[in-house]
C-alpha atoms as a PDB file:
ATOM      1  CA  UNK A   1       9.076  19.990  -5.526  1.00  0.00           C
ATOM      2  CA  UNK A   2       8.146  19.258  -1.915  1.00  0.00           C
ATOM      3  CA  UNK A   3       4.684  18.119  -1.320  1.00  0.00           C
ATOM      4  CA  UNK A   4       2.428  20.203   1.336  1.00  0.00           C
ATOM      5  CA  UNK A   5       0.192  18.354   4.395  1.00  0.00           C
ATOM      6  CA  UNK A   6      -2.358  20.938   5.260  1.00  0.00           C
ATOM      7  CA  UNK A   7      -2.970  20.659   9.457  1.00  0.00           C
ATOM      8  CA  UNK A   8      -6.605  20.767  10.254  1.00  0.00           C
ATOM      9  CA  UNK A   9      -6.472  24.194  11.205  1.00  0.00           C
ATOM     10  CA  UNK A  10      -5.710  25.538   7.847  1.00  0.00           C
ATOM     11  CA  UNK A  11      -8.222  22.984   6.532  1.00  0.00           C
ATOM     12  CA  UNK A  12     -10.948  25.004   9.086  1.00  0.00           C
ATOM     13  CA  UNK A  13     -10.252  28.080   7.539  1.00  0.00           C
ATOM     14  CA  UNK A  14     -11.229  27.232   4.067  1.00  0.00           C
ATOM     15  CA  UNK A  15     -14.976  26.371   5.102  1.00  0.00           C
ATOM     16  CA  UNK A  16     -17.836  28.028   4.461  1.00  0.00           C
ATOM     17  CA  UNK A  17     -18.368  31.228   6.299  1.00  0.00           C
ATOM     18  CA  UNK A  18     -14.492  31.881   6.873  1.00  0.00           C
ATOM     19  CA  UNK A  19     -12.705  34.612   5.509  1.00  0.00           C
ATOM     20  CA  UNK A  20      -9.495  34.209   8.372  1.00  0.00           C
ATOM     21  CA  UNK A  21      -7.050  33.395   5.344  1.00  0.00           C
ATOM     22  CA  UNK A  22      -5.272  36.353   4.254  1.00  0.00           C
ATOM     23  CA  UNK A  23      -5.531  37.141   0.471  1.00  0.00           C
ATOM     24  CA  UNK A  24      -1.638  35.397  -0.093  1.00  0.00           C
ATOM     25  CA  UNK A  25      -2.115  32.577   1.407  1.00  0.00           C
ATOM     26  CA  UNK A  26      -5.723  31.586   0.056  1.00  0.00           C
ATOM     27  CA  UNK A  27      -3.207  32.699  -3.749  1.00  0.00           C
ATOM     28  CA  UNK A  28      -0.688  30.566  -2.073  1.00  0.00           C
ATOM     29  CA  UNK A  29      -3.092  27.395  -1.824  1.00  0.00           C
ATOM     30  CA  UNK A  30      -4.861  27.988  -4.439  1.00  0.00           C
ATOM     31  CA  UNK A  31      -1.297  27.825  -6.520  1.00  0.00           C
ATOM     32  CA  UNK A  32      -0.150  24.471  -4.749  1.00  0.00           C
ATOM     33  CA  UNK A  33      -3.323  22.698  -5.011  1.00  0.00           C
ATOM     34  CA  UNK A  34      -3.171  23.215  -8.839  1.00  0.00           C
ATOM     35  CA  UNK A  35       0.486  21.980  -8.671  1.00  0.00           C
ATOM     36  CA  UNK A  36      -0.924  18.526  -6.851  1.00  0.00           C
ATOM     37  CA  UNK A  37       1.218  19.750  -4.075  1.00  0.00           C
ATOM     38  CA  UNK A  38      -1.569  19.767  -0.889  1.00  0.00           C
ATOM     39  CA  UNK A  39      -2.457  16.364   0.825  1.00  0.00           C
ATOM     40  CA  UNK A  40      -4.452  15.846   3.740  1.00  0.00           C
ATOM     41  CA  UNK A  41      -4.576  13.586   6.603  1.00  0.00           C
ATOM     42  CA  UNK A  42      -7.336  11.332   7.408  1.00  0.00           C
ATOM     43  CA  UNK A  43      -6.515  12.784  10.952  1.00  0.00           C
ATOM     44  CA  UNK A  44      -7.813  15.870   9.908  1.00  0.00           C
ATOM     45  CA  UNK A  45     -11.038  14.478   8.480  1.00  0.00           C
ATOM     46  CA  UNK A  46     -11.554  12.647  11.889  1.00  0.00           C
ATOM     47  CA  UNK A  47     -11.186  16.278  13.541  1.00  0.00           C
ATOM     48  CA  UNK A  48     -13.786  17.649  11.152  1.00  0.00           C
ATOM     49  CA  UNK A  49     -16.192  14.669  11.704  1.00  0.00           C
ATOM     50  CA  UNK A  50     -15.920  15.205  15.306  1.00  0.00           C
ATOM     51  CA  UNK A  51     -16.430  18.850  15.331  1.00  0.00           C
ATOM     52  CA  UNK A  52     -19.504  18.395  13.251  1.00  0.00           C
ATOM     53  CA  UNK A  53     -20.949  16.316  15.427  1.00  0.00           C
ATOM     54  CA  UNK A  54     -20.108  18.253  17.938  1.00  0.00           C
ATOM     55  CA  UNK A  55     -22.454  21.116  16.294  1.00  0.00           C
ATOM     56  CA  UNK A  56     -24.800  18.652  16.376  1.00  0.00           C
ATOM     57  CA  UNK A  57     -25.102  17.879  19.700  1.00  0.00           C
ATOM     58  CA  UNK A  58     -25.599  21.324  20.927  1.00  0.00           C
ATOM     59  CA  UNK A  59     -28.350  22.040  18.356  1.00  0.00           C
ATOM     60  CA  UNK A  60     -26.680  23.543  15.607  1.00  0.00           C
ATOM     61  CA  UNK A  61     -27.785  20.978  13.193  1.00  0.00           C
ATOM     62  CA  UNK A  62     -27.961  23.917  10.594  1.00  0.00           C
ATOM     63  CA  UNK A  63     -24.252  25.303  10.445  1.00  0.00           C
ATOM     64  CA  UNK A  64     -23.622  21.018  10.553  1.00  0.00           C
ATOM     65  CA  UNK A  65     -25.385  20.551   7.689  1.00  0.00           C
ATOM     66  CA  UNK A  66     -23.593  23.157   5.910  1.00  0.00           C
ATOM     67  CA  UNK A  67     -20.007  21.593   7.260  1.00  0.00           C
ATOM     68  CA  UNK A  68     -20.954  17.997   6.401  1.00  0.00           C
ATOM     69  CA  UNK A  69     -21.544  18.816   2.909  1.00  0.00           C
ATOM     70  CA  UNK A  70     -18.396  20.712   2.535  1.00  0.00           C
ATOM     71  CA  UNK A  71     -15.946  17.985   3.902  1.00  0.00           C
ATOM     72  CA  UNK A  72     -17.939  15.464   1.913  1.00  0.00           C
ATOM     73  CA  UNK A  73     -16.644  17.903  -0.816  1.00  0.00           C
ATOM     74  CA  UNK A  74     -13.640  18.122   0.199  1.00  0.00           C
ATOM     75  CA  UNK A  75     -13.001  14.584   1.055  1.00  0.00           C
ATOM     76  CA  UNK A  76     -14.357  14.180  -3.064  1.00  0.00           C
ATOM     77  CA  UNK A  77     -11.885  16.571  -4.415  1.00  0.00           C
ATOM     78  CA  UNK A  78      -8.889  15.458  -2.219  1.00  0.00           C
ATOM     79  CA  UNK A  79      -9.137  11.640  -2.974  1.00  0.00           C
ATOM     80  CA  UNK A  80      -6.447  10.319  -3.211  1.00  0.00           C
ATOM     81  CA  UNK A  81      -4.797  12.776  -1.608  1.00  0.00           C
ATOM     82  CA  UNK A  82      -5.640  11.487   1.847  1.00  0.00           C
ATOM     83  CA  UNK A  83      -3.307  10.040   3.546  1.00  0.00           C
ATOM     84  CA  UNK A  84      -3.598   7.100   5.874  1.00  0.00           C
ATOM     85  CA  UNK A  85      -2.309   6.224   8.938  1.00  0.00           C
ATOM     86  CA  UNK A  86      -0.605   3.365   8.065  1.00  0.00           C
ATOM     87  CA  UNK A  87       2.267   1.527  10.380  1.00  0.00           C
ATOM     88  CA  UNK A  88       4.954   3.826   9.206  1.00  0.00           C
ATOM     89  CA  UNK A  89       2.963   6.671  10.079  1.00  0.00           C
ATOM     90  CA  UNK A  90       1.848   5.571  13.417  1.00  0.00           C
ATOM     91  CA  UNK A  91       5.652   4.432  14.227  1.00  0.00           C
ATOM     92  CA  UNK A  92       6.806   7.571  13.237  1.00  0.00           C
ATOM     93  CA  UNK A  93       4.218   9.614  14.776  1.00  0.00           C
ATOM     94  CA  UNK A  94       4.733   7.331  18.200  1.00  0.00           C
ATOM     95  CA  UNK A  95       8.653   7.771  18.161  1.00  0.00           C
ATOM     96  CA  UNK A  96       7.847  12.197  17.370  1.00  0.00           C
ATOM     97  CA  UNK A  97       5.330  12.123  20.280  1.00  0.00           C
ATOM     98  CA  UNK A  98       7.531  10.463  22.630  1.00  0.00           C
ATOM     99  CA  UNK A  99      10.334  13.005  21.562  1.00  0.00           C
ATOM    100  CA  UNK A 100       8.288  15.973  22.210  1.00  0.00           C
ATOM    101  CA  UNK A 101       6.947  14.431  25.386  1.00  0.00           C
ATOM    102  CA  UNK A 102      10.571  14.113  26.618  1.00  0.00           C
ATOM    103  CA  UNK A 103      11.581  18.090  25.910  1.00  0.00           C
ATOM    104  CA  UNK A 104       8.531  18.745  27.996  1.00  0.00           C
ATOM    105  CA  UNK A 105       5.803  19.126  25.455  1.00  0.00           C
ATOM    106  CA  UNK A 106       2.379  17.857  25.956  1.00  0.00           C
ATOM    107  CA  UNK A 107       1.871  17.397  21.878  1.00  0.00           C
ATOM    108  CA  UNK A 108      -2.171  15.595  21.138  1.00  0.00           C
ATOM    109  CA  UNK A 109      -1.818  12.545  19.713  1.00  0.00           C
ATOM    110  CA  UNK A 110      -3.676  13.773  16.314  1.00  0.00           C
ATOM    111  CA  UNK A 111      -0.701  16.186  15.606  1.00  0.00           C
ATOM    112  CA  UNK A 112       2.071  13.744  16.737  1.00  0.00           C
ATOM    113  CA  UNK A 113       0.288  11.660  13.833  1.00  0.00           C
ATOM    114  CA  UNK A 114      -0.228  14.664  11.299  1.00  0.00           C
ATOM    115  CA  UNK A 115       3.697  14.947  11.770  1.00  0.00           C
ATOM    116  CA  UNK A 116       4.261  11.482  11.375  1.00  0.00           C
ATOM    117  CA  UNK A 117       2.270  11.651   8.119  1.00  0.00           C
ATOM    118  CA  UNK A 118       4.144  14.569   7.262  1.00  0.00           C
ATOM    119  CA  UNK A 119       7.703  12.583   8.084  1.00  0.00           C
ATOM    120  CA  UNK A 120       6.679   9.186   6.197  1.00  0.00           C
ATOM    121  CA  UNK A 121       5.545  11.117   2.982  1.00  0.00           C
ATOM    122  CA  UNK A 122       8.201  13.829   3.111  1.00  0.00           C
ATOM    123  CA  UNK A 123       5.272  16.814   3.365  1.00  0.00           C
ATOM    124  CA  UNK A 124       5.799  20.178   4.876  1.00  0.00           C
ATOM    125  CA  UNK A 125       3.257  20.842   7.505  1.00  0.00           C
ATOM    126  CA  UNK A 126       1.252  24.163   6.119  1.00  0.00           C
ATOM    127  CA  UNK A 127      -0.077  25.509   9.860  1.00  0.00           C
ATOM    128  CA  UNK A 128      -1.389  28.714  11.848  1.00  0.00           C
ATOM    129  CA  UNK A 129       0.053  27.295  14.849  1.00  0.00           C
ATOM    130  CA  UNK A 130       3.441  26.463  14.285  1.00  0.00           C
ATOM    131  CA  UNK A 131       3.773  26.051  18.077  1.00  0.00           C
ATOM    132  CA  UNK A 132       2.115  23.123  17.602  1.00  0.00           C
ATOM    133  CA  UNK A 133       4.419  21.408  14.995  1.00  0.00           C
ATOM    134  CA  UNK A 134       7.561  23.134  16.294  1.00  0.00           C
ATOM    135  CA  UNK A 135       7.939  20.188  18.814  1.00  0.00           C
ATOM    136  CA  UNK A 136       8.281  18.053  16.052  1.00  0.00           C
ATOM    137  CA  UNK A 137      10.774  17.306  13.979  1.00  0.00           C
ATOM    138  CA  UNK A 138       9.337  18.135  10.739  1.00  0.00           C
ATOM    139  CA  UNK A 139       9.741  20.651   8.191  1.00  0.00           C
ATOM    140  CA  UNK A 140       6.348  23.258   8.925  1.00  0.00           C
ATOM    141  CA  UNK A 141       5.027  26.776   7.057  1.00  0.00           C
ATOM    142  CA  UNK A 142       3.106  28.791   8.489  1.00  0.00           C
ATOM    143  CA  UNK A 143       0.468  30.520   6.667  1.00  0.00           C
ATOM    144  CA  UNK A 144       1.358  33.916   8.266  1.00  0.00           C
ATOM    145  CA  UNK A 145       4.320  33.718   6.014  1.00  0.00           C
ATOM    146  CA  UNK A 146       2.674  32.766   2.754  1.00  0.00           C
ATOM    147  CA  UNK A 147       3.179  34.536  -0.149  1.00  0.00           C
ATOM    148  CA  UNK A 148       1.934  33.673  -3.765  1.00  0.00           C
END
């Protein structure tokens, strides 16, 4: 069974405070993380950590807080199930940039490299926006389509 690389988006809707994931896909997840199927990328965690500090900065050091503790959490419970970037991925997410970048996409360089970590490892991206990964040649789900 195929593995799952959860984009940071989907990661953001599993934090405290959000109820945006629909009943089958939080029965979904909850299904594939007991399988060992969900991985994350230490992409993602760098989005978090930068969002959170972005909180801080504009003086919401209270909802911050709250985040910091949950991706040190989740970080915790994920262990080894972070993925590097390692020179694979970074070749591979260089080479699906570049791609996308030629078709006339303007892909970020944190997805090109959650899709090369998804390529190099053989994960299916789990996203809300598949837009995003669509450029990409990777194999995506979106979680409007989940179903336990």
């Amino acid at each position: 069974m195929k593995g799952f690389l959860l984009d940071t988006d989907v990661i953001s809707m599993l934090a405290p405070g959000r109820t945006d994931l629909s009943a089958e896909a939080n029965a979904w997840l909850e299904k594939a993380d007991q399988e060992g199927r969900l991985f994350l990328s230490v992409v993602s965690i760098h989005e978090l950590e930068k969002g959170i500090e972005r909180l801080n900065r504009r003086g919401a050091t209270a909802k911050a807080a709250s985040l910091s503790g949950w991706v040190s959490g989740l970080v915790k419970g994920f262990d080894d199930k972070i993925l590097s970037v390692d020179l694979e991925t970074a070749q591979l997410g260089g080479r699906l940039e570049a791609e996308a970048i030629s078709a006339g996409n303007a892909p970020g360089m944190a997805d090109a490299l959650i899709a090369g970590t998804a390529k190099a490892h053989d994960l299916i991206v789990v996203t809300r926006n598949a837009r995003h990964f669509g450029m990409f040649s990777v194999e995506i789900a979106s979680t409007t389509s989940m179903k336990s």
